[in-house]
C-alpha atoms as a PDB file:
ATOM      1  CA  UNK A   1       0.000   0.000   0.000  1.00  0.00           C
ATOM      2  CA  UNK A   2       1.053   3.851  -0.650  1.00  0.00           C
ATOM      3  CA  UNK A   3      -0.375   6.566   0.832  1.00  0.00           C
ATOM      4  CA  UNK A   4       0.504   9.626  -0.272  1.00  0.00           C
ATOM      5  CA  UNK A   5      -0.160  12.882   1.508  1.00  0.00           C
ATOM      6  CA  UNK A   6       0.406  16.926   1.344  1.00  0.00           C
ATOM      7  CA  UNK A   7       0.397  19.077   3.639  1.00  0.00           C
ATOM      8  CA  UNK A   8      -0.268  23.330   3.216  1.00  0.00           C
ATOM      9  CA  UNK A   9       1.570  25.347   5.421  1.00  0.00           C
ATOM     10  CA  UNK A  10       0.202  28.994   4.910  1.00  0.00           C
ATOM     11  CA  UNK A  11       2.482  31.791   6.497  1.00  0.00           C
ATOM     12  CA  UNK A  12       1.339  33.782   9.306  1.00  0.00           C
ATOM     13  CA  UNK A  13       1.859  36.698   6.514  1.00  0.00           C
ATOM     14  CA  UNK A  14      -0.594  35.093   4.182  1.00  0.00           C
ATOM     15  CA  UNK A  15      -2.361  38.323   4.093  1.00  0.00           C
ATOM     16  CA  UNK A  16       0.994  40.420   2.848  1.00  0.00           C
ATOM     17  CA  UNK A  17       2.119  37.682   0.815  1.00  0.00           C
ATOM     18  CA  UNK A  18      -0.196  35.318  -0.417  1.00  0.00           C
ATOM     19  CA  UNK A  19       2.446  32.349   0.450  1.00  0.00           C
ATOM     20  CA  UNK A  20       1.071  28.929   0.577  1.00  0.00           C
ATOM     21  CA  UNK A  21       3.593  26.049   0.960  1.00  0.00           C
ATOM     22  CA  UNK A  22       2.880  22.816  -0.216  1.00  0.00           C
ATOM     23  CA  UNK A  23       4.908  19.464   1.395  1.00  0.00           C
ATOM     24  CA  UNK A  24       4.343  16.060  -0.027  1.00  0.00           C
ATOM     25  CA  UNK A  25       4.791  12.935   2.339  1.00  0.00           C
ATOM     26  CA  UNK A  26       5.511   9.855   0.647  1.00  0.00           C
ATOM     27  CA  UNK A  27       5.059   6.576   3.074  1.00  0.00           C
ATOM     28  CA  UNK A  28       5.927   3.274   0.885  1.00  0.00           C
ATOM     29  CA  UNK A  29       4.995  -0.423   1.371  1.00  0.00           C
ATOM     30  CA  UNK A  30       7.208  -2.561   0.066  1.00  0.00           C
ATOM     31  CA  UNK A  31       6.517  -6.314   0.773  1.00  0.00           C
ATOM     32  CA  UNK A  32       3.504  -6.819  -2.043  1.00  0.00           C
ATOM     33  CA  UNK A  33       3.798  -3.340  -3.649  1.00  0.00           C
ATOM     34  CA  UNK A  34       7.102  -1.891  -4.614  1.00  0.00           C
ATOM     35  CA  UNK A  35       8.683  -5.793  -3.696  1.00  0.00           C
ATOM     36  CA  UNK A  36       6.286  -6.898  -6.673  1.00  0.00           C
ATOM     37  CA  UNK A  37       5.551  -9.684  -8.002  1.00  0.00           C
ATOM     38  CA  UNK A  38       7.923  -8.987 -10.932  1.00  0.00           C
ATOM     39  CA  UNK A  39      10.719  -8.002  -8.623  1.00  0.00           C
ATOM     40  CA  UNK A  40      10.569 -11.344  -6.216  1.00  0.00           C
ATOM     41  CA  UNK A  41      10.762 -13.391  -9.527  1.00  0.00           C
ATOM     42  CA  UNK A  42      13.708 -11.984 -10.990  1.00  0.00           C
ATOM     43  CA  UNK A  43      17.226 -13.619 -10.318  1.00  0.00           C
ATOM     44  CA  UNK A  44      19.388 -11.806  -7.674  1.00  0.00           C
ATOM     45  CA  UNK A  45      21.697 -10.102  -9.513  1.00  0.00           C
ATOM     46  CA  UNK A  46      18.628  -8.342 -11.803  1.00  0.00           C
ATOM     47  CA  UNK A  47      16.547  -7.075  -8.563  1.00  0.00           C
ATOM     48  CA  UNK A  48      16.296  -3.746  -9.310  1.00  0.00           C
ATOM     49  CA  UNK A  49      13.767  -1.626  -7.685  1.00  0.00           C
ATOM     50  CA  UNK A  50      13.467   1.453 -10.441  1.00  0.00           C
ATOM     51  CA  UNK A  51      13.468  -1.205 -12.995  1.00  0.00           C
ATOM     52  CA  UNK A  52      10.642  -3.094 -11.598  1.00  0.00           C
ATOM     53  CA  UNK A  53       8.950   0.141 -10.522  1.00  0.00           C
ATOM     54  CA  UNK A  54       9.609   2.643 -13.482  1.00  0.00           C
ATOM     55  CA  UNK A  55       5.905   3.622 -14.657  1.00  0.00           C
ATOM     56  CA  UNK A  56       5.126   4.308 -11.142  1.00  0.00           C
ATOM     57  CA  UNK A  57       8.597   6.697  -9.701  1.00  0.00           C
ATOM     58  CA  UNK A  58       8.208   8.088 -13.359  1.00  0.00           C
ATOM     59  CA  UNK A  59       4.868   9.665 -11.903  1.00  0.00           C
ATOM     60  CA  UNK A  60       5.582  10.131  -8.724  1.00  0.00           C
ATOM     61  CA  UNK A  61       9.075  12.453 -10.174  1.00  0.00           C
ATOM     62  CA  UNK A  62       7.146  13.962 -12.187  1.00  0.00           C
ATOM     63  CA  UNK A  63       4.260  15.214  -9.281  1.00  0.00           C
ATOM     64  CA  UNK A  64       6.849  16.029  -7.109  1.00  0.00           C
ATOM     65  CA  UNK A  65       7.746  19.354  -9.076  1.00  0.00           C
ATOM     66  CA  UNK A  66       4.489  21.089  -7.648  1.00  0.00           C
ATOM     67  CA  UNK A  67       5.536  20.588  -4.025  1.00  0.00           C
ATOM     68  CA  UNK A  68       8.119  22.878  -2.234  1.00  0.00           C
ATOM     69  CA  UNK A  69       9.274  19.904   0.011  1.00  0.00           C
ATOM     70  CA  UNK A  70       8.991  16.278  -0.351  1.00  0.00           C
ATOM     71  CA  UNK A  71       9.426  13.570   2.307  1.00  0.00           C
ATOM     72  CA  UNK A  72      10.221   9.765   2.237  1.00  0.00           C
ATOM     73  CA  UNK A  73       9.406   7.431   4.810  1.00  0.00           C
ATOM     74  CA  UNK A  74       9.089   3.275   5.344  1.00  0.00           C
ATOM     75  CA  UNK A  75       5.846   2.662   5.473  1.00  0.00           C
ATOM     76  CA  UNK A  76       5.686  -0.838   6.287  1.00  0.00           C
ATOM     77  CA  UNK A  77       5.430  -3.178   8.997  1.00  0.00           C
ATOM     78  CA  UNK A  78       9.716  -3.145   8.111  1.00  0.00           C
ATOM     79  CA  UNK A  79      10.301  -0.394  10.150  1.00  0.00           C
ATOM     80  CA  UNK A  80      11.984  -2.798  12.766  1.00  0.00           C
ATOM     81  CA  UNK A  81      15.513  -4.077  12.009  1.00  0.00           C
ATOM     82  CA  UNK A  82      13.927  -7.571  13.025  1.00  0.00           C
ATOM     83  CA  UNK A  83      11.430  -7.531  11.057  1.00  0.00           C
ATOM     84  CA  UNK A  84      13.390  -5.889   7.943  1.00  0.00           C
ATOM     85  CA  UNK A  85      15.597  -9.071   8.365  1.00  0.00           C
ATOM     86  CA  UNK A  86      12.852 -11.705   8.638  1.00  0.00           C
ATOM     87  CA  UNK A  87      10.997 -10.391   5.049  1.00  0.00           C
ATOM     88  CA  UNK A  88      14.162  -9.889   3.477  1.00  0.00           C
ATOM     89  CA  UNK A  89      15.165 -13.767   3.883  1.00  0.00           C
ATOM     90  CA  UNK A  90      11.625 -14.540   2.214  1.00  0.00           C
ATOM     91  CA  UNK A  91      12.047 -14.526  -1.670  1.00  0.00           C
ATOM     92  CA  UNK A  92      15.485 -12.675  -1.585  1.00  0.00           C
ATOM     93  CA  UNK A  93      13.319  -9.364  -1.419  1.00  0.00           C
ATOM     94  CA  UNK A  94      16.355  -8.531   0.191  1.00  0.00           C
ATOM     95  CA  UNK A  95      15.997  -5.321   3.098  1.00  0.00           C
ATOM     96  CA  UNK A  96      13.791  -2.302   2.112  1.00  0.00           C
ATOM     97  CA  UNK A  97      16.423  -0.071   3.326  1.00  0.00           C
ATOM     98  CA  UNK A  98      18.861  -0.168   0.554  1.00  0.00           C
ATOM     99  CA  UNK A  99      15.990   0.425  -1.495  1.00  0.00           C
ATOM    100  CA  UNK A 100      14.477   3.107   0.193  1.00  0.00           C
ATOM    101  CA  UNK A 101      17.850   5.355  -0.536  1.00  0.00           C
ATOM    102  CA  UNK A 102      17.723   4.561  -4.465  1.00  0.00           C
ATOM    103  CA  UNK A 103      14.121   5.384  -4.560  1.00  0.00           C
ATOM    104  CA  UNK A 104      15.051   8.033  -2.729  1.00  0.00           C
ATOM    105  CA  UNK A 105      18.075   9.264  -5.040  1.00  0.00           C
ATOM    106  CA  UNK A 106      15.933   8.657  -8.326  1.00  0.00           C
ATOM    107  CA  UNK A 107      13.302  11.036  -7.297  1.00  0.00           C
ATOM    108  CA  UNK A 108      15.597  13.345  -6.273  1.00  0.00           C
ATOM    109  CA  UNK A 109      14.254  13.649  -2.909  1.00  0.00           C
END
């Protein structure tokens, strides 16, 4: 699951200025949704999490230029080292963490 959020953050001089600031919050799943079924089925060496999720960073790059600030998190039951461990032993998904920081580095966040 994804859930993607925004906050607005109008200044206290909103009446002098007119400024409105708009922060995105994105909180990613990955066991079942970004770890896909396409990326548990490829070989080890191929898991690639942009490749695997291209059609869907693509959009979320490309939204992200209408926010001022934009903001990754796990959003996942993974947030625990343990449990990061435990999932990534299941179907080499391999530890969300890692990918976290190249999603993170392709959107430019």
């Amino acid at each position: 699951m994804l859930y993607i959020n925004y906050f607005v953050i109008i200044s206290p001089d909103f009446h002098l200025y007119g400024l409105i600031i708009a922060i995105r919050v994105l909180s990613l799943d990955f066991d079942g949704c970004l770890f896909n079924q396409s990326y548990e089925e490829a070989a080890v060496p191929e898991k690639d999490i942009i490749k695997y999720n291209q059609k869907f960073l693509d959009e979320i790059k490309a939204e992200n230029a209408a926010f001022v600030k934009v903001c990754i998190f796990v959003g996942s039951i993974r947030q625990s080292y343990t449990v990061d461990r435990d999932n990534s032993l299941r179907s080499n998904r391999g530890s969300c963490y890692p990918a976290i920081v190249k999603i993170s580095k392709y959107l430019n966040i």
